[in-house]
Protein backbone atom coordinates (compact mmCIF):
# COMPACT_ATOMS: atom_id res chain seq x y z
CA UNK A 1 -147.18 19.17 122.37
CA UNK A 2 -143.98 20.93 120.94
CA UNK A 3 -144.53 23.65 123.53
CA UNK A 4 -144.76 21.51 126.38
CA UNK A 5 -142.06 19.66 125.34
CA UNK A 6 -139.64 22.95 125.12
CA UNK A 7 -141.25 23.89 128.41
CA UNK A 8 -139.79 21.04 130.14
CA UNK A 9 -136.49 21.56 128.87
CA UNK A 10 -136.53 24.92 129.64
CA UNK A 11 -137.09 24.57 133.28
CA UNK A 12 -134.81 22.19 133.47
CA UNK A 13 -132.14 24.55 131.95
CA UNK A 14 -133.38 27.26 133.86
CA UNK A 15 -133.47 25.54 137.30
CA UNK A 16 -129.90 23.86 136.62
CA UNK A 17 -127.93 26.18 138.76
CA UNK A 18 -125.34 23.91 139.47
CA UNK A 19 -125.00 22.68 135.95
CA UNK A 20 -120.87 22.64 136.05
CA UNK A 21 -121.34 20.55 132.96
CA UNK A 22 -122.73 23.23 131.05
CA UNK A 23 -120.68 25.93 132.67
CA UNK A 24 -117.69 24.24 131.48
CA UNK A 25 -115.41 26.47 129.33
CA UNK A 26 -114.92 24.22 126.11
CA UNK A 27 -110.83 24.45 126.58
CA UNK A 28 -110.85 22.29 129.39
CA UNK A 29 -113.70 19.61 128.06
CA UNK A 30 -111.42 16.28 127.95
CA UNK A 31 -112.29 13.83 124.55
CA UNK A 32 -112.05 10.00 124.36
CA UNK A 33 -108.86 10.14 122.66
CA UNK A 34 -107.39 12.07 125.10
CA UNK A 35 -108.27 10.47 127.77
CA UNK A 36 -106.99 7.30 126.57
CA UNK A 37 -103.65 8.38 126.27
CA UNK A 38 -103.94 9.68 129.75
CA UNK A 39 -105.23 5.85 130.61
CA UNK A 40 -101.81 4.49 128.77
CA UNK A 41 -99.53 7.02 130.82
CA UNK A 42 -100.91 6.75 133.92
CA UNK A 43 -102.70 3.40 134.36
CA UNK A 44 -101.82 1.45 137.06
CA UNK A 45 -103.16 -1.97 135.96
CA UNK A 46 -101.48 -1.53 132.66
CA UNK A 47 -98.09 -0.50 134.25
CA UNK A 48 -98.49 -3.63 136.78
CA UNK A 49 -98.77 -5.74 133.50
CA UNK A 50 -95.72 -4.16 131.64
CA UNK A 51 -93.54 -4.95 134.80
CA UNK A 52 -95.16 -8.41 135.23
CA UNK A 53 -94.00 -8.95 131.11
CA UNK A 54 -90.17 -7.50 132.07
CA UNK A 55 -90.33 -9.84 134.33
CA UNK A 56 -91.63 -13.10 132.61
CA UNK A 57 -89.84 -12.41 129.30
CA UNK A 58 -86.68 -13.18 131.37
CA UNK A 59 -87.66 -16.67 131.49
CA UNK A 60 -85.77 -17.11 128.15
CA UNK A 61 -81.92 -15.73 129.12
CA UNK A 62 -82.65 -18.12 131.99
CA UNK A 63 -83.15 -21.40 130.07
CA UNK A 64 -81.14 -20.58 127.94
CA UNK A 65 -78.05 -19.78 129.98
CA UNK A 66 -78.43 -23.59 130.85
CA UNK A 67 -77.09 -24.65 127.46
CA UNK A 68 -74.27 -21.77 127.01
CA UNK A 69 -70.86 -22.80 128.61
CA UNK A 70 -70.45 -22.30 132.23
CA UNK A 71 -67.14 -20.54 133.69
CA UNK A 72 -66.43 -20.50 137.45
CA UNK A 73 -63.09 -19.86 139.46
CA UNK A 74 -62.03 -20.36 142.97
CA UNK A 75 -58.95 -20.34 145.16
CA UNK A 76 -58.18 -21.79 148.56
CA UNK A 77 -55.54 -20.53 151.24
CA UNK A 78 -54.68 -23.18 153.47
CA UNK A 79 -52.02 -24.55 156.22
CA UNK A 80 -51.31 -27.92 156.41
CA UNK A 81 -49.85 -29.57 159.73
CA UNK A 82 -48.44 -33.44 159.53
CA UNK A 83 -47.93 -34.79 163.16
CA UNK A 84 -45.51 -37.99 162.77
CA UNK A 85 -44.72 -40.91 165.79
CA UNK A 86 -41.33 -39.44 166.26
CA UNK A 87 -40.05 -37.17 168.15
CA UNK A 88 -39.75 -33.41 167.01
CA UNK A 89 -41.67 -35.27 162.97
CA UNK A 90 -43.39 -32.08 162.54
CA UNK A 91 -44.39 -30.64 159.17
CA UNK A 92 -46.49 -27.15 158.55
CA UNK A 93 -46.91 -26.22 155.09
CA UNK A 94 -48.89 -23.96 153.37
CA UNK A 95 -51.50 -25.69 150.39
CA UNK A 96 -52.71 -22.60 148.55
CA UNK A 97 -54.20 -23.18 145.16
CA UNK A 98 -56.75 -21.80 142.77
CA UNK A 99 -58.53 -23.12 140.03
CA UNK A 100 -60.68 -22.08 136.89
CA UNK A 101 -63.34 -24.27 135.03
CA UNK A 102 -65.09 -24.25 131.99
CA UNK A 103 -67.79 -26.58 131.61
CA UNK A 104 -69.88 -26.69 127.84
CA UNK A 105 -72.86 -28.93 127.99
CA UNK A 106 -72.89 -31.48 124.85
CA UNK A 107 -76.00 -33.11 125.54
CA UNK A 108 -78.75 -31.71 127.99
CA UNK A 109 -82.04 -33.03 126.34
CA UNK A 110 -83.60 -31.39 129.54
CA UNK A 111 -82.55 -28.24 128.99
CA UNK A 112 -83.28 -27.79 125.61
CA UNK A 113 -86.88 -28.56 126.14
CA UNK A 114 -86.72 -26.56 129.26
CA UNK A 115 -85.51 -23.77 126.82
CA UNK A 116 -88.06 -24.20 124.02
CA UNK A 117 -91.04 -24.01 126.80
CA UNK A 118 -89.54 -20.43 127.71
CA UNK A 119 -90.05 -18.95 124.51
CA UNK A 120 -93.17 -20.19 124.50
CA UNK A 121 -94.24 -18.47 128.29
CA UNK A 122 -91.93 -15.62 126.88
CA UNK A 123 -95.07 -15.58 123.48
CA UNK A 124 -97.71 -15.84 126.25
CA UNK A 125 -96.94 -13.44 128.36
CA UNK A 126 -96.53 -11.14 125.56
CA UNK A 127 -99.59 -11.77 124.19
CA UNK A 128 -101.33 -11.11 127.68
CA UNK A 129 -99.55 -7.74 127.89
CA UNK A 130 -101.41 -7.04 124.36
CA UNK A 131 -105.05 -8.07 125.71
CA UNK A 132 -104.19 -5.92 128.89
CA UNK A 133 -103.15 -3.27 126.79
CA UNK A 134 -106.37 -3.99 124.54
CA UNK A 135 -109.02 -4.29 126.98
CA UNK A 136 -107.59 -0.22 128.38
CA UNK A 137 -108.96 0.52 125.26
CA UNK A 138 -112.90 -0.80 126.02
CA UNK A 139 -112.25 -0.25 129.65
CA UNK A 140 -111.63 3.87 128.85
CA UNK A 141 -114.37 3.84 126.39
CA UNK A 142 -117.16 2.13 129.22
CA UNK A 143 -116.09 5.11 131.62
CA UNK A 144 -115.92 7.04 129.25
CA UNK A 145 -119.22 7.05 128.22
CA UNK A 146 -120.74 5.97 131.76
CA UNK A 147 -120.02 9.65 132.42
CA UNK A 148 -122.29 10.37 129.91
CA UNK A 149 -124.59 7.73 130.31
CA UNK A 150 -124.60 9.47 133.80
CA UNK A 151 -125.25 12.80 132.48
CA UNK A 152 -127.77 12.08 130.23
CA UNK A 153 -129.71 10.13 133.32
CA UNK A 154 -129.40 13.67 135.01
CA UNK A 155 -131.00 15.95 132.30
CA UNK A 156 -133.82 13.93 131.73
CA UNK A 157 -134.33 13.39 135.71
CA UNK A 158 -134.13 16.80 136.12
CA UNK A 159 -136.37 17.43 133.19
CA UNK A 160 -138.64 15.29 134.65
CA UNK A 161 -138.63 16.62 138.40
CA UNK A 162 -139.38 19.46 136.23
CA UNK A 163 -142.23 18.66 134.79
CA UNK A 164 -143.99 17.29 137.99
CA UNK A 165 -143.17 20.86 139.54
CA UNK A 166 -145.21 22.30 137.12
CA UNK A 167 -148.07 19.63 137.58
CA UNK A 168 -148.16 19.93 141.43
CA UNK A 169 -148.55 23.85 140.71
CA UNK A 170 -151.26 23.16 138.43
CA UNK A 171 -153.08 20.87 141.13
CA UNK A 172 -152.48 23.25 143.68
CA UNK A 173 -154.02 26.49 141.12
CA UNK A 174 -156.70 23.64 140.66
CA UNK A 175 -157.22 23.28 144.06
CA UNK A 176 -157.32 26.49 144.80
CA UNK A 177 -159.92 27.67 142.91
CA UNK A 178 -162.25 24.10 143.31
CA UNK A 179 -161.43 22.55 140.41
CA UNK A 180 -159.79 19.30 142.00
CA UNK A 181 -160.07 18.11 145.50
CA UNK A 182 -156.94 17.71 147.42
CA UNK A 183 -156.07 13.69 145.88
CA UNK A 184 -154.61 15.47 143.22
CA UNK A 185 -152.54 17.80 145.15
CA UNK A 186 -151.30 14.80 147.50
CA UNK A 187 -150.43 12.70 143.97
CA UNK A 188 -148.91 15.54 142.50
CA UNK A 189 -146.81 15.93 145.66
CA UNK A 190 -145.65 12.43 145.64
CA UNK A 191 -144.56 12.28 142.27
CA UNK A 192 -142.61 14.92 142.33
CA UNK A 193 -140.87 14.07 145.49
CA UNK A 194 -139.71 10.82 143.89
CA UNK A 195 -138.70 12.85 141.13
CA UNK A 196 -136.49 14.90 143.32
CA UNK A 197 -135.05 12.01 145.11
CA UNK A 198 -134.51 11.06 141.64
CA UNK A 199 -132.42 13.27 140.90
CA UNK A 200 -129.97 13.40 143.83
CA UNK A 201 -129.55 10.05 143.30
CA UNK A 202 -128.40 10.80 139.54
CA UNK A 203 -126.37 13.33 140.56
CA UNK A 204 -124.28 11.35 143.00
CA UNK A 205 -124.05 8.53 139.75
CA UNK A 206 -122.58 11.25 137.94
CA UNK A 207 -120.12 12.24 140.44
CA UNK A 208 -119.09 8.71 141.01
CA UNK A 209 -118.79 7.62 137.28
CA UNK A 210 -116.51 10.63 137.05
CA UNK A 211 -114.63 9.31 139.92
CA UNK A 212 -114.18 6.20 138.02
CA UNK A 213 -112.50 8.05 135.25
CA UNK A 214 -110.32 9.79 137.69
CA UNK A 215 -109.28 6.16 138.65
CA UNK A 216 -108.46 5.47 135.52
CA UNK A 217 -106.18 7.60 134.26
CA UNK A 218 -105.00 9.44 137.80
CA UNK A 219 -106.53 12.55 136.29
CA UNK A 220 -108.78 15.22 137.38
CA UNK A 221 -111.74 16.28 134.61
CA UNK A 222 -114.34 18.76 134.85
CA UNK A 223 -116.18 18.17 131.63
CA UNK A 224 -115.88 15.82 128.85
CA UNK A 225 -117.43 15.88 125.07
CA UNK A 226 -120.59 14.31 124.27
CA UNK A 227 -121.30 12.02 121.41
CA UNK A 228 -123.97 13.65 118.82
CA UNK A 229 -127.00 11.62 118.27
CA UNK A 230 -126.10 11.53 114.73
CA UNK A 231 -123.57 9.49 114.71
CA UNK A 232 -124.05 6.41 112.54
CA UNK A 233 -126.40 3.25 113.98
CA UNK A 234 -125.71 0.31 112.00
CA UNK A 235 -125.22 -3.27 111.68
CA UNK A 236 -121.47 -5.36 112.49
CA UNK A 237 -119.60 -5.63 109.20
CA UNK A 238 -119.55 -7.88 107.47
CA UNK A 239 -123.14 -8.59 109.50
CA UNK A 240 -122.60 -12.62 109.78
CA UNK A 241 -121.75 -14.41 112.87
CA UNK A 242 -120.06 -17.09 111.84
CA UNK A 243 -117.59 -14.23 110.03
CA UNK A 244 -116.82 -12.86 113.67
CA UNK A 245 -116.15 -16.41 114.80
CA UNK A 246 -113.90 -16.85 112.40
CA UNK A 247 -112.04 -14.27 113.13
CA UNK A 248 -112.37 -14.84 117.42
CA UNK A 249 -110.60 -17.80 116.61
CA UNK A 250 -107.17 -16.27 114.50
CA UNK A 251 -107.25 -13.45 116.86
CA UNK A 252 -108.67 -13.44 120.28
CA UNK A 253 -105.39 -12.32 122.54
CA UNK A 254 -106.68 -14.55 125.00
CA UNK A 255 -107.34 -17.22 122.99
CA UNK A 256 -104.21 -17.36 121.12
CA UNK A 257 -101.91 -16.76 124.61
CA UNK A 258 -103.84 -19.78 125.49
CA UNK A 259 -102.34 -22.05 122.38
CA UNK A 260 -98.84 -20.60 123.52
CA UNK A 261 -99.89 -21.78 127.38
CA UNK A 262 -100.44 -25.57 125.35
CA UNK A 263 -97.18 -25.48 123.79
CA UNK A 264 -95.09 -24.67 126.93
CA UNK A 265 -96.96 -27.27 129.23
CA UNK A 266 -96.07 -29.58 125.95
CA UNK A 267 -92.30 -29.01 125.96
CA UNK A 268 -92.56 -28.93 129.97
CA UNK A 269 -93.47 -32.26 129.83
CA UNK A 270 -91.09 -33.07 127.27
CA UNK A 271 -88.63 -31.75 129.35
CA UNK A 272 -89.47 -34.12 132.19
CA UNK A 273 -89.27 -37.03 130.23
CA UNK A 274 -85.74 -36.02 129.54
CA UNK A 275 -85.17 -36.52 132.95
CA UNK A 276 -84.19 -40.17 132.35
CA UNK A 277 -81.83 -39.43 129.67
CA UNK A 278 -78.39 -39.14 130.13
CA UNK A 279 -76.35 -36.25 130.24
CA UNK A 280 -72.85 -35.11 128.32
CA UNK A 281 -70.70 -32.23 129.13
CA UNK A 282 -67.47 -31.01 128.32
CA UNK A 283 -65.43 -29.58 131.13
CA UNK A 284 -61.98 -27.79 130.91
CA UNK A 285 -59.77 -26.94 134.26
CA UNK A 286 -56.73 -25.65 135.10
CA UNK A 287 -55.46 -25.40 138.92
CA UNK A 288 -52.47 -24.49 139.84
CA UNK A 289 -51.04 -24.36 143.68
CA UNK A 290 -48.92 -26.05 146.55
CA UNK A 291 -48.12 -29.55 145.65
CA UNK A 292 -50.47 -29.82 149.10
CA UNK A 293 -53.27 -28.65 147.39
CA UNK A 294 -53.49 -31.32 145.44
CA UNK A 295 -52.51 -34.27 147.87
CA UNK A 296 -48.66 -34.50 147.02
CA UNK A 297 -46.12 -35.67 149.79
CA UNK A 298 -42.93 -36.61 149.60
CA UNK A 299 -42.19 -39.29 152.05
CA UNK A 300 -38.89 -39.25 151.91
CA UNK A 301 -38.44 -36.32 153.12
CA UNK A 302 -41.18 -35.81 155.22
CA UNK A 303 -39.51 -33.59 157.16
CA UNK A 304 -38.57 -30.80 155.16
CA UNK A 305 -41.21 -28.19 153.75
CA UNK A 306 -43.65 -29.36 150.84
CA UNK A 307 -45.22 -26.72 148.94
CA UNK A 308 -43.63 -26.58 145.94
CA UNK A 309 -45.34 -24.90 142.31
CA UNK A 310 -47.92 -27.02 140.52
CA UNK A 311 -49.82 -26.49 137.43
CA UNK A 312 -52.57 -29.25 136.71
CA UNK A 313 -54.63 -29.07 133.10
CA UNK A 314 -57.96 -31.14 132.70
CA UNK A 315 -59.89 -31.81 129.47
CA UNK A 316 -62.71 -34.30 129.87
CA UNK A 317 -65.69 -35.73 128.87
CA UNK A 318 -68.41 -36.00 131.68
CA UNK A 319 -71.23 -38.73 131.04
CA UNK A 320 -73.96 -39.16 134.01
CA UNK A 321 -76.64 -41.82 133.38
CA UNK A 322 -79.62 -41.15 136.24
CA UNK A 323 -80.67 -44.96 137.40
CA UNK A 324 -82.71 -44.10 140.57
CA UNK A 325 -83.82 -40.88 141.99
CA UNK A 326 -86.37 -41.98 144.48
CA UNK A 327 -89.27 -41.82 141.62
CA UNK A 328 -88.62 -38.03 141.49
CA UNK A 329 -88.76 -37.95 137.79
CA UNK A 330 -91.84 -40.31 137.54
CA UNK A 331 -93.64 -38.12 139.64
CA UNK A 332 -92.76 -34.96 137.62
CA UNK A 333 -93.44 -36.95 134.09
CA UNK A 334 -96.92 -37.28 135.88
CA UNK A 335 -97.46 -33.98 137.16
CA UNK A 336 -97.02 -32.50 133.37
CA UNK A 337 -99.45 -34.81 132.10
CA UNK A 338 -101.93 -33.44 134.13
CA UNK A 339 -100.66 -29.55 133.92
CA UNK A 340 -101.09 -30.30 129.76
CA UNK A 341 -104.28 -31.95 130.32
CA UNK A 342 -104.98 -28.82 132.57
CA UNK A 343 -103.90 -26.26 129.87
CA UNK A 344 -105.58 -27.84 127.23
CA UNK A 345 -109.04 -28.10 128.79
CA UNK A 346 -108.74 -24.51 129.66
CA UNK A 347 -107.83 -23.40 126.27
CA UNK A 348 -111.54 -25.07 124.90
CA UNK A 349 -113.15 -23.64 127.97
CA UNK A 350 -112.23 -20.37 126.91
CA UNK A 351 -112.34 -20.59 122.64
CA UNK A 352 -116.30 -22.07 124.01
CA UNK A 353 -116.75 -18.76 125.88
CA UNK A 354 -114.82 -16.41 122.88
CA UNK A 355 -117.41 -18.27 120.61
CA UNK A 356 -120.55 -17.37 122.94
CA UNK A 357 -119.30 -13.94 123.56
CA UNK A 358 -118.92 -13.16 119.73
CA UNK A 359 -122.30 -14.45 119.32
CA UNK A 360 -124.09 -12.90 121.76
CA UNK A 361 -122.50 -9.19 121.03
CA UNK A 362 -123.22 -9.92 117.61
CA UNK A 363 -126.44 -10.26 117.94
CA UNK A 364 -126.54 -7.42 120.92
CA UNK A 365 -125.18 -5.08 118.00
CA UNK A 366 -128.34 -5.81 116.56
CA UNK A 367 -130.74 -5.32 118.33
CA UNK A 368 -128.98 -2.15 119.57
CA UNK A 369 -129.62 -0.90 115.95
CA UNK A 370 -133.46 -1.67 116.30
CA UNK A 371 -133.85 -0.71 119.32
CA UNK A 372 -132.33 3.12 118.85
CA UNK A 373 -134.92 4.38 116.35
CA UNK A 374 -137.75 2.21 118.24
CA UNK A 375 -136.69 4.14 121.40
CA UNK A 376 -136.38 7.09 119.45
CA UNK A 377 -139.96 6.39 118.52
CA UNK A 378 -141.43 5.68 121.63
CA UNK A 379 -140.06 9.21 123.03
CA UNK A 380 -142.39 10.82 120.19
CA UNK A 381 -144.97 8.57 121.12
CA UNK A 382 -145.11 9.12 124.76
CA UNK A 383 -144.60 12.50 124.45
CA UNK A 384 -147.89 12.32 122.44
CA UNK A 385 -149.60 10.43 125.23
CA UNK A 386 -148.73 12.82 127.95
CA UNK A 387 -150.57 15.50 125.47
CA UNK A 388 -153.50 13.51 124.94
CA UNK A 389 -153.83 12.53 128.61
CA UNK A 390 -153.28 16.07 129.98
CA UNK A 391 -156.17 17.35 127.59
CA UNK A 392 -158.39 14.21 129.16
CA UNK A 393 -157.21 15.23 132.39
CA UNK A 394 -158.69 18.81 131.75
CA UNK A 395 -162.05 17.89 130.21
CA UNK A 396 -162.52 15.00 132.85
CA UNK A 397 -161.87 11.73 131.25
CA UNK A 398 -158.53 11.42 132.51
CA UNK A 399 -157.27 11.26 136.09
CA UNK A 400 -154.24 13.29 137.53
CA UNK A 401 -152.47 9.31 138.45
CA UNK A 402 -153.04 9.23 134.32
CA UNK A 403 -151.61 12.20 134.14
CA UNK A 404 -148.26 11.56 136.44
CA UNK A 405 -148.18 7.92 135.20
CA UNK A 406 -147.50 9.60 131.35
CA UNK A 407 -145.29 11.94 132.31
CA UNK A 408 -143.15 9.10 134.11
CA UNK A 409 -143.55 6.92 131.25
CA UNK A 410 -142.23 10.03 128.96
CA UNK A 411 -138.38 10.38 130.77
CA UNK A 412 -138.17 6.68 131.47
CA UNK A 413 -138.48 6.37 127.26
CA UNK A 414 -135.80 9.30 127.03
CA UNK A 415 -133.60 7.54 129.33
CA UNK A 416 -133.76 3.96 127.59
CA UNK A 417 -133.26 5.66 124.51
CA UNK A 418 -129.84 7.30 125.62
CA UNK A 419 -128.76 3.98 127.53
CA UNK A 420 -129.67 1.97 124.22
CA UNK A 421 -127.22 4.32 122.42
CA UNK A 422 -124.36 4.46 124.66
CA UNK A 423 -125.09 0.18 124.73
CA UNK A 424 -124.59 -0.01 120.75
CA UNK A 425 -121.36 2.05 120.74
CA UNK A 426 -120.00 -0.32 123.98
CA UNK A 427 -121.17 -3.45 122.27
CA UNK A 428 -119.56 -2.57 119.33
CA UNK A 429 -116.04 -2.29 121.00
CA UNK A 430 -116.84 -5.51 122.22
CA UNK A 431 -117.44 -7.38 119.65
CA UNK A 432 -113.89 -6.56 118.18
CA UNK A 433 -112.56 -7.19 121.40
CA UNK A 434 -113.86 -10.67 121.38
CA UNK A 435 -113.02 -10.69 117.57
CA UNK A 436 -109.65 -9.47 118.08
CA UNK A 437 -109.42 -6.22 115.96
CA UNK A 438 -110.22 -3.56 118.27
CA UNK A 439 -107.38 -1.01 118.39
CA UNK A 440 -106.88 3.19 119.42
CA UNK A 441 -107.87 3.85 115.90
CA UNK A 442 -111.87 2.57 116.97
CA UNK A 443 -111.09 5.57 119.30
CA UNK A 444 -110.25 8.12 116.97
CA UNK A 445 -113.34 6.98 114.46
CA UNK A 446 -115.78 7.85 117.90
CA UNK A 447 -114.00 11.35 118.26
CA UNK A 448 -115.68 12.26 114.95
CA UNK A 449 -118.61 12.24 116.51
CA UNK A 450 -117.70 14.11 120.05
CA UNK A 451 -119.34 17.42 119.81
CA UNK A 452 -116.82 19.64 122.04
CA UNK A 453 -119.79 22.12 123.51
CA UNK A 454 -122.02 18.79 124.30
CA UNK A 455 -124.41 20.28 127.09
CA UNK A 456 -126.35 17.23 128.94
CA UNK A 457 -129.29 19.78 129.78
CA UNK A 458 -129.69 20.83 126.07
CA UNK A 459 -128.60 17.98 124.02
CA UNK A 460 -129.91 14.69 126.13
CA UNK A 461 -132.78 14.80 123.34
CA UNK A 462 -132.08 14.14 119.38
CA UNK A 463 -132.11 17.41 117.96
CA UNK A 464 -135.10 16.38 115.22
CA UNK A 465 -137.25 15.17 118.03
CA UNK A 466 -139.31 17.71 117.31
CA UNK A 467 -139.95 18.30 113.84
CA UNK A 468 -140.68 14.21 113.97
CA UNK A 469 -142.91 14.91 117.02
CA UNK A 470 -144.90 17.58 114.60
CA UNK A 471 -144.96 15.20 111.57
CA UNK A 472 -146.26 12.52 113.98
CA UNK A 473 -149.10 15.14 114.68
CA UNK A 474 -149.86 16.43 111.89
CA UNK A 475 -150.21 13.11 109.97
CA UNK A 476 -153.04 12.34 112.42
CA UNK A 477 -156.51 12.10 111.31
């Protein structure tokens, strides 16, 4: 069994001329951490949402500009010509003037809320820059190890076009000298076509789930590092949903950019209300000009040139009381009750989903952990069931579609064991993205386990497969 097992592998090495993977000099093999930092450089979805933030935070300058005082100046340059009912009553003047005015506001009830809902958009929009910034972390990791998911796929479809190579020569040798009629050959053929298609199929998924890193960080790669099947397969800790919910709740991004979405639609509406309230300002102005400027005449004298210097000084109090604006501010007192309502329903439609999302990864961590050494199993198991078949095969028990339908059976157990693996390490970054607490260091604690001369063709298999593959033997009766 051990033999055949090596066999496989070997031809698989051996026929792998195009194995770049492999070829690979280890200098220029890219690892997780790495290309992360690429990801935070060159990103363009994370660079959209840091310009997007600039551009929200300056919501709060805005609002509150409206309660700062308020300086403007202006000047005018003007001629004035008086026509009189007499004869030769002409008067042209000039009525230049210019003016500066201060303005404070006193009371602006409006404004104020209008200010407080900023800060709160201002906390929101920060807090959605964090779970953009947070999800580039799982987003590099699920491309990350798609590539290798990819990989992996590859060696053990090439092992396994392999493999039925080897049994369609055997059929053929069969044939050949009358030991099987032509069924075999024609079965033998088939499989291994599929096989072949097989693999050009997992070759182009490689190629494309490279192209998906290249995406991602704008960056060309030629190999990355592959994780080591030892790394460490255990449960969530502490291993208790209702822990993880806990936690979803403090510190979900999403979820708690979503309380800062309630709070602004509550001050929003506040500010609305305020709409009906009256309004206080202070204002300051100082003009000076042309007595024309400011509607002087001297009648009297109508006749002779007005124009003269004049400085005028205001300090007043401005009081505006709104009565009727056409139901304006009705309509917009509405309108936030419903954008509230709106935000709030939204915020439990989304803690509901944060809730089911922690669950279900919790309990997808899980069974992740059971399923690894089960799959690990079953490779030892099928492998032990191709033996036993190919010795029924020979002594006539055993068909070749037995035969073919083991061997299939065999490299569809290696691949769910490798996709099982890469979905425990992916479902573990989820569940402390839903919980909140996944950060670059979950990165760096993965690295560990990167082995920098990772060769797909060599190491798609656990390296004790099989010394547990000759235990499993030997123990038999």
């Amino acid at each position: 069994m051990l033999r055949k097992l090596s066999l496989a592998l070997a031809v698989s090495c051996a026929s792998n001329g195009m194995a770049w993977a492999a070829e690979a000099p280890l200098s220029t093999r890219t690892d997780l951490v790495s290309v992360y930092q690429e990801a935070v450089d060159n990103n363009a979805d994370l660079a959209a949402a840091r310009a997007q933030y600039g551009a929200q935070k300056e919501v709060v300058p805005q609002a509150r500009a409206g309660l700062l005082p308020n300086l403007s100046g202006g000047a005018q340059v003007a001629n004035v010509r008086t026509d009189i009912n007499q004869p030769s009553a002409v008067a042209s003047r000039s009525a230049n003037s210019y003016q500066a005015t201060l303005a404070q506001p006193l009371f602006r009830a409006d404004r104020w809320f209008q200010y407080q809902a900023a800060k709160d958009v201002n906390e929101q929009a920060a807090l959605q820059l964090s779970a953009t910034e947070q999800n580039l972390i799982l987003q590099t990791a699920e491309n990350y190890f798609n590539v290798l998911r990819s990989q992996d796929n590859l060696a053990s479809t090439k092992a396994e076009e392999a493999a039925f190579k080897r049994q369609l020569d055997q059929s053929n040798e069969r044939f050949d000298v009358g030991l099987s009629d032509k069924t075999d050959v024609l079965q033998s053929q088939a499989s291994y076509d599929t096989a072949r298609a097989n693999r050009i199929v997992a070759q182009r998924q490689v190629d494309d789930a490279f192209e998906a890193l290249i995406t991602l960080t704008n960056r060309q790669y030629n190999s990355i590092q592959g994780i080591v099947h030892t790394l460490p397969i255990l449960p969530p800790a502490p291993n208790d949903a209702k822990s993880w919910v806990d936690t979803a709740a403090r510190q979900n991004l999403n979820l708690l950019a979503s309380n800062y979405a309630v709070s602004a639609a509550e001050e929003t509406l506040k500010q609305r209300k305020a709409g009906h309230a009256p309004t206080v300002d202070a204002v300051a102005k100082y003009e000076k000009g042309d007595n024309d400027a400011f509607g002087f005449s001297n009648p009297n004298a109508f006749n002779q040139a007005y124009g003269g210097p004049v400085e005028q000084r205001t300090l007043a109090l401005q009081l505006n009381i709104p009565i009727y604006s056409g139901g304006l501010t009705s309509s917009q007192v509405r309108e936030s009750y419903s954008r509230l309502d709106q935000t709030e329903q939204q915020r439990e439609g989304l803690r509901r989903q944060v809730v089911e999302n922690t669950r279900n990864l919790h309990r997808a961590v899980n069974t992740d952990v059971e399923q690894v050494q089960a799959r690990k199993q079953s490779i030892i198991s099928n492998q032990s069931a191709v033996e036993a078949t190919e010795i029924g095969y020979q002594v006539g028990t055993r068909n070749i579609v037995d035969v073919l339908d083991a061997q299939r059976q065999l490299y569809t157990s290696v691949r769910n064991y490798n996709n099982t693996r890469y979905d425990y390490i992916l479902d573990n970054l989820r569940l402390k993205q839903a919980a909140g607490t996944l950060n670059p260091g979950d990165l760096e604690d993965l690295k560990r386990y990167l082995k920098p001369d990772y060769n797909p063709d060599k190491d798609f298999l656990p390296p004790d497969l099989a010394k547990a593959a000759a235990e499993q033997l030997n123990a038999r009766p």
